[in-house]
N, C-alpha and C. Protein backbone atom coordinates (compact mmCIF):
# COMPACT_ATOMS: atom_id res chain seq x y z
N UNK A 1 -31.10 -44.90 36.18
CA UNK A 1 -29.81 -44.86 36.84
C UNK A 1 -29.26 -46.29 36.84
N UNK A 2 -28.19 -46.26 36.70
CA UNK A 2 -27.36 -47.54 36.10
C UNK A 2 -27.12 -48.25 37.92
N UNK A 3 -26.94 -49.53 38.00
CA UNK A 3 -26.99 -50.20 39.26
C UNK A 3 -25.63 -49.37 40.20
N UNK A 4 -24.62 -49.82 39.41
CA UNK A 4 -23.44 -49.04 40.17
C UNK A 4 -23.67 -47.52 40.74
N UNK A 5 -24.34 -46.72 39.70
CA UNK A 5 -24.27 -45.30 40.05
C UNK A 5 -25.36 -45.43 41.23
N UNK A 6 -26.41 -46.02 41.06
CA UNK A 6 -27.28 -46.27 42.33
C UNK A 6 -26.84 -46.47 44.01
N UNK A 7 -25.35 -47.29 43.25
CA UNK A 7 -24.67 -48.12 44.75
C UNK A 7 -23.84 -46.82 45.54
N UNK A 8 -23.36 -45.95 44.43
CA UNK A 8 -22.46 -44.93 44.77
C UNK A 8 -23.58 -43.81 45.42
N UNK A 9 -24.40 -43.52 44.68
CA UNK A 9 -25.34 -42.60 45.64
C UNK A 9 -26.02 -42.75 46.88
N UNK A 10 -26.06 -44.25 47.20
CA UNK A 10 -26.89 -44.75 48.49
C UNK A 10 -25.10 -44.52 49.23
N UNK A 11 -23.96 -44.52 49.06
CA UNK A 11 -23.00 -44.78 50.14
C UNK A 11 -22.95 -43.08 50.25
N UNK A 12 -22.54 -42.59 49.19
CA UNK A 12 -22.59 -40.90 49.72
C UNK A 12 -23.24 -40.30 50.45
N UNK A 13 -24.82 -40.82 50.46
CA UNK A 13 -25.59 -40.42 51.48
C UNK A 13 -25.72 -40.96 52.48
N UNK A 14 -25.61 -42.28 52.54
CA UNK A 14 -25.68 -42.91 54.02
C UNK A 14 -24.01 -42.43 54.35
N UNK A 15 -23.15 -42.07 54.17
CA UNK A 15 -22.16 -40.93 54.58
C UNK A 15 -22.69 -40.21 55.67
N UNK A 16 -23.50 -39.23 55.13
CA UNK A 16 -23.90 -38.40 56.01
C UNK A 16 -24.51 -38.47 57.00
N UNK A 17 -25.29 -37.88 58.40
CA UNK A 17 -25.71 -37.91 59.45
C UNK A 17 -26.78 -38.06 59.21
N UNK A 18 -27.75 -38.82 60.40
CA UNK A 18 -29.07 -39.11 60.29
C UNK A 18 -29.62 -37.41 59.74
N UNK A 19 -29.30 -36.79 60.57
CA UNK A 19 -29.80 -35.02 60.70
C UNK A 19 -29.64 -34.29 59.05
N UNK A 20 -28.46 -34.62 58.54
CA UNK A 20 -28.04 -33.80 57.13
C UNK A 20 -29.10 -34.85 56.24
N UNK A 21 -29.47 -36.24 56.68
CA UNK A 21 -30.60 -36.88 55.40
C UNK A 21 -31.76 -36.39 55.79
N UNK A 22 -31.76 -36.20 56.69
CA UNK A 22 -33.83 -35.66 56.91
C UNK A 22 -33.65 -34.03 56.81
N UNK A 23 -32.38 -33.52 56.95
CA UNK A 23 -32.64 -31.93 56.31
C UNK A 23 -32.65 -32.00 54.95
N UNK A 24 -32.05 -32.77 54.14
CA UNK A 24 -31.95 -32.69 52.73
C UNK A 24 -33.18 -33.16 52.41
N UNK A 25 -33.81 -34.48 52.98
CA UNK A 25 -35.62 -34.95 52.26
C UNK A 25 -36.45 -33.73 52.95
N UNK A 26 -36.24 -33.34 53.77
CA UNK A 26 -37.39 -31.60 54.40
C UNK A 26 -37.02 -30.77 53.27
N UNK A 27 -35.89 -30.52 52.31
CA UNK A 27 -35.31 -29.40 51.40
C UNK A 27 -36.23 -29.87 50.13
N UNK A 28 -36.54 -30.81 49.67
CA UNK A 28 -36.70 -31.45 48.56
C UNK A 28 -38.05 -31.12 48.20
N UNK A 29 -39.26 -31.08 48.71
CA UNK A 29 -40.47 -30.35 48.22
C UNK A 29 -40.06 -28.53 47.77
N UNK A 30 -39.24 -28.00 48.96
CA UNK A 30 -38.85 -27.06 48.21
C UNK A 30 -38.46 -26.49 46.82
N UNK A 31 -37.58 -27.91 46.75
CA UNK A 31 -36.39 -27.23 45.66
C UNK A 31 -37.59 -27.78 43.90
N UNK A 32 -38.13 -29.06 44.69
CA UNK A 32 -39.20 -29.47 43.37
C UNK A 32 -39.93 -28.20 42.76
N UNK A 33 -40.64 -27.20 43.96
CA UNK A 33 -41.35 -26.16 43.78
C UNK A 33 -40.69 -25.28 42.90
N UNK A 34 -39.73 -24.86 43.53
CA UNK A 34 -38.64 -24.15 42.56
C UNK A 34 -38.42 -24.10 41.06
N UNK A 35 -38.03 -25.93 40.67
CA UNK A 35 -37.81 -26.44 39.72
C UNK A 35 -39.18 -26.11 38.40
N UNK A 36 -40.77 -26.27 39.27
CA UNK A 36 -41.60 -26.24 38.77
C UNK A 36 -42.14 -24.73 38.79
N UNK A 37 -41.74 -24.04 39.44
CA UNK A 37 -41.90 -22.74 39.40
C UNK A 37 -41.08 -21.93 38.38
N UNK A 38 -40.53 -22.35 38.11
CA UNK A 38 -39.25 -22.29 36.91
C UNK A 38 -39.32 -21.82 35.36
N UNK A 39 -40.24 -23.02 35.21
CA UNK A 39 -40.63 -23.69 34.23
C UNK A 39 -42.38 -23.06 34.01
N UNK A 40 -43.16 -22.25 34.82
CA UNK A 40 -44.08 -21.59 34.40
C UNK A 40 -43.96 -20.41 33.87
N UNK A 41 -44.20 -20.24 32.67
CA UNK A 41 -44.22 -18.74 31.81
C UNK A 41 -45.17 -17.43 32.45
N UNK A 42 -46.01 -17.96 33.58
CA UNK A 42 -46.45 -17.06 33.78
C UNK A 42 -46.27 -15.53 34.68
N UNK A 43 -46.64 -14.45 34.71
CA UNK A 43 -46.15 -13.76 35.49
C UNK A 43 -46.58 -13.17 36.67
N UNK A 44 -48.49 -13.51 36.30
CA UNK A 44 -49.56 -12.74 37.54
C UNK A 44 -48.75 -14.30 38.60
N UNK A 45 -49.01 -13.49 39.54
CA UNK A 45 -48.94 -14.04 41.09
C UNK A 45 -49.73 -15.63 40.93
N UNK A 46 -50.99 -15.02 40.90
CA UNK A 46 -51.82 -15.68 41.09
C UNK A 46 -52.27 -16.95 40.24
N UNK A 47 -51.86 -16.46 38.92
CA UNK A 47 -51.97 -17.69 37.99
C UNK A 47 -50.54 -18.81 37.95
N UNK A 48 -49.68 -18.19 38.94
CA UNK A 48 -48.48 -19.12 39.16
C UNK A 48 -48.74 -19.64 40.25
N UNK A 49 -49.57 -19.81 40.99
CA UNK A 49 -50.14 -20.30 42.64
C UNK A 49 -50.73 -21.35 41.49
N UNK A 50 -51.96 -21.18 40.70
CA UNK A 50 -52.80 -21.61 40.12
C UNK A 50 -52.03 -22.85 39.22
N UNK A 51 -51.39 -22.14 38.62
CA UNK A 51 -50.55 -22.95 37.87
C UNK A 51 -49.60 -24.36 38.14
N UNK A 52 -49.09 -23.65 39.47
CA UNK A 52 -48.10 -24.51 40.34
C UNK A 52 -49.03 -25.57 41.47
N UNK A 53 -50.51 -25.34 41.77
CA UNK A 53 -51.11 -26.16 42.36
C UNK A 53 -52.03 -27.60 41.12
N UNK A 54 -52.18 -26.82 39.95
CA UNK A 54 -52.09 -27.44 39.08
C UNK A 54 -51.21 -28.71 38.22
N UNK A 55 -50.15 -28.23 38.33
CA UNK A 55 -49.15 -29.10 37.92
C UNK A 55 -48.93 -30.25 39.54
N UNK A 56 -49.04 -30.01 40.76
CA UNK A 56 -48.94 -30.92 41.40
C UNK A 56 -49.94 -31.71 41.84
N UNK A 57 -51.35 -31.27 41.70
CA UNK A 57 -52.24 -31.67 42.44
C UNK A 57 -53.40 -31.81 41.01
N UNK A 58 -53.33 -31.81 39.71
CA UNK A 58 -54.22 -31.58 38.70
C UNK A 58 -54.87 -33.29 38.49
N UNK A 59 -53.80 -33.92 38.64
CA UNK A 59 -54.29 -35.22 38.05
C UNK A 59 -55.26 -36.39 39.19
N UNK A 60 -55.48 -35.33 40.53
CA UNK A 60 -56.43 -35.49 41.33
C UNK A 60 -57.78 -35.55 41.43
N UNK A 61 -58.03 -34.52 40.58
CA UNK A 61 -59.29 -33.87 39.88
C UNK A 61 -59.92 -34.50 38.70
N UNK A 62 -60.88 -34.24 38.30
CA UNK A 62 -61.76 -34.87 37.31
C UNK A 62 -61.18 -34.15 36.28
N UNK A 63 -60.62 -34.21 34.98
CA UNK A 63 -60.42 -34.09 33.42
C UNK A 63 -61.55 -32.63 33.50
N UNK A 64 -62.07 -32.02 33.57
CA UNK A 64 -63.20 -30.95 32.69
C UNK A 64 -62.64 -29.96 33.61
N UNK A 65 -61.72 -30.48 34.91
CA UNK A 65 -61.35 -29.20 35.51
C UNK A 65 -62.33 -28.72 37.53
N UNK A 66 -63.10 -29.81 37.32
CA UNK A 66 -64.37 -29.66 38.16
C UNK A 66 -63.81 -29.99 39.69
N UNK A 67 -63.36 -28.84 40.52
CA UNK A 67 -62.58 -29.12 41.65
C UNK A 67 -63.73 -29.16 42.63
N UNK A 68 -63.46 -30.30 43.13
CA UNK A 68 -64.56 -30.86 43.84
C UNK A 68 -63.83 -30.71 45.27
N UNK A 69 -64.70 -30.83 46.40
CA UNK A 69 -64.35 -30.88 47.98
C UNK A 69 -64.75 -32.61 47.89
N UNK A 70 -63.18 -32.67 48.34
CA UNK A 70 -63.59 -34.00 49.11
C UNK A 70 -64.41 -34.16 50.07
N UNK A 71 -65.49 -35.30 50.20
CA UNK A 71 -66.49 -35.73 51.49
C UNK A 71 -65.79 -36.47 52.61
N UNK A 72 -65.71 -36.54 53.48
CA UNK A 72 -65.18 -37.13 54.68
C UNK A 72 -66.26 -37.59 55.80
N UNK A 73 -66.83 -38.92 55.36
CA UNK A 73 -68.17 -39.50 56.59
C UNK A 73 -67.09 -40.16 57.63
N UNK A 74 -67.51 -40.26 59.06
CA UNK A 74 -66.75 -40.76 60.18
C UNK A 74 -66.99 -42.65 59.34
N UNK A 75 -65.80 -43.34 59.45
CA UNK A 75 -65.66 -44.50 59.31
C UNK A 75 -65.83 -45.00 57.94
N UNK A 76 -65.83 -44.08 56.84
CA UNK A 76 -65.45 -44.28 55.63
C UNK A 76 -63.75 -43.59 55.05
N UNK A 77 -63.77 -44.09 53.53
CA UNK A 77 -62.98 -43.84 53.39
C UNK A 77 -63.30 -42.02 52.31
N UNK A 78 -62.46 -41.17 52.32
CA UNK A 78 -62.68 -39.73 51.57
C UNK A 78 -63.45 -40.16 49.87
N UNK A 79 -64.11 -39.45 49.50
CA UNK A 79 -65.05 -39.58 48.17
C UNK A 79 -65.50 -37.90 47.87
N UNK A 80 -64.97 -38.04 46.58
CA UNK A 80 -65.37 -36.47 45.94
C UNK A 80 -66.69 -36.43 46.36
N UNK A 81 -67.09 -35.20 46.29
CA UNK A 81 -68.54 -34.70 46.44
C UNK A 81 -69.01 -34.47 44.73
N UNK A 82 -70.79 -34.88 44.50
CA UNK A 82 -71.19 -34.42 43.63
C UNK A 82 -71.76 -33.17 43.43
């Protein structure tokens, strides 16, 4: 986005009310879902849950696919489980 068009979108929105910017950033995981829900060919239910938790949360995970539970010790920081 070019500097000017940047300048014009920060005044349009700071336009609006504190209330209409934090309803529009609360709308925005929505509408992403949407966008990405969109865009999956698939049709079972379930492989679009699969699919759609995939595309947001995949590059969390280890490469081979190996969905691990995160470990949580009191006074550390979270570490996959082996």
């Amino acid at each position: 986005m070019s500097a000017g068009m940047e300048r014009k979108f920060c005044e349009i929105v700071l336009e609006r009310s504190g209330e209409e910017r934090l309803k529009m950033g609360c709308s925005m995981p929505a509408a992403a879902r949407a966008l990405v829900k969109a865009s999956i060919s698939e049709k079972n239910p379930i492989a679009v849950n699969r699919a759609l938790f995939l595309r947001f949360y995949g590059a969390e995970f280890k490469p081979k696919g190996a969905l691990q539970t995160p470990v949580y010790n009191k006074g550390s920081t979270p570490t996959a489980s082996a």
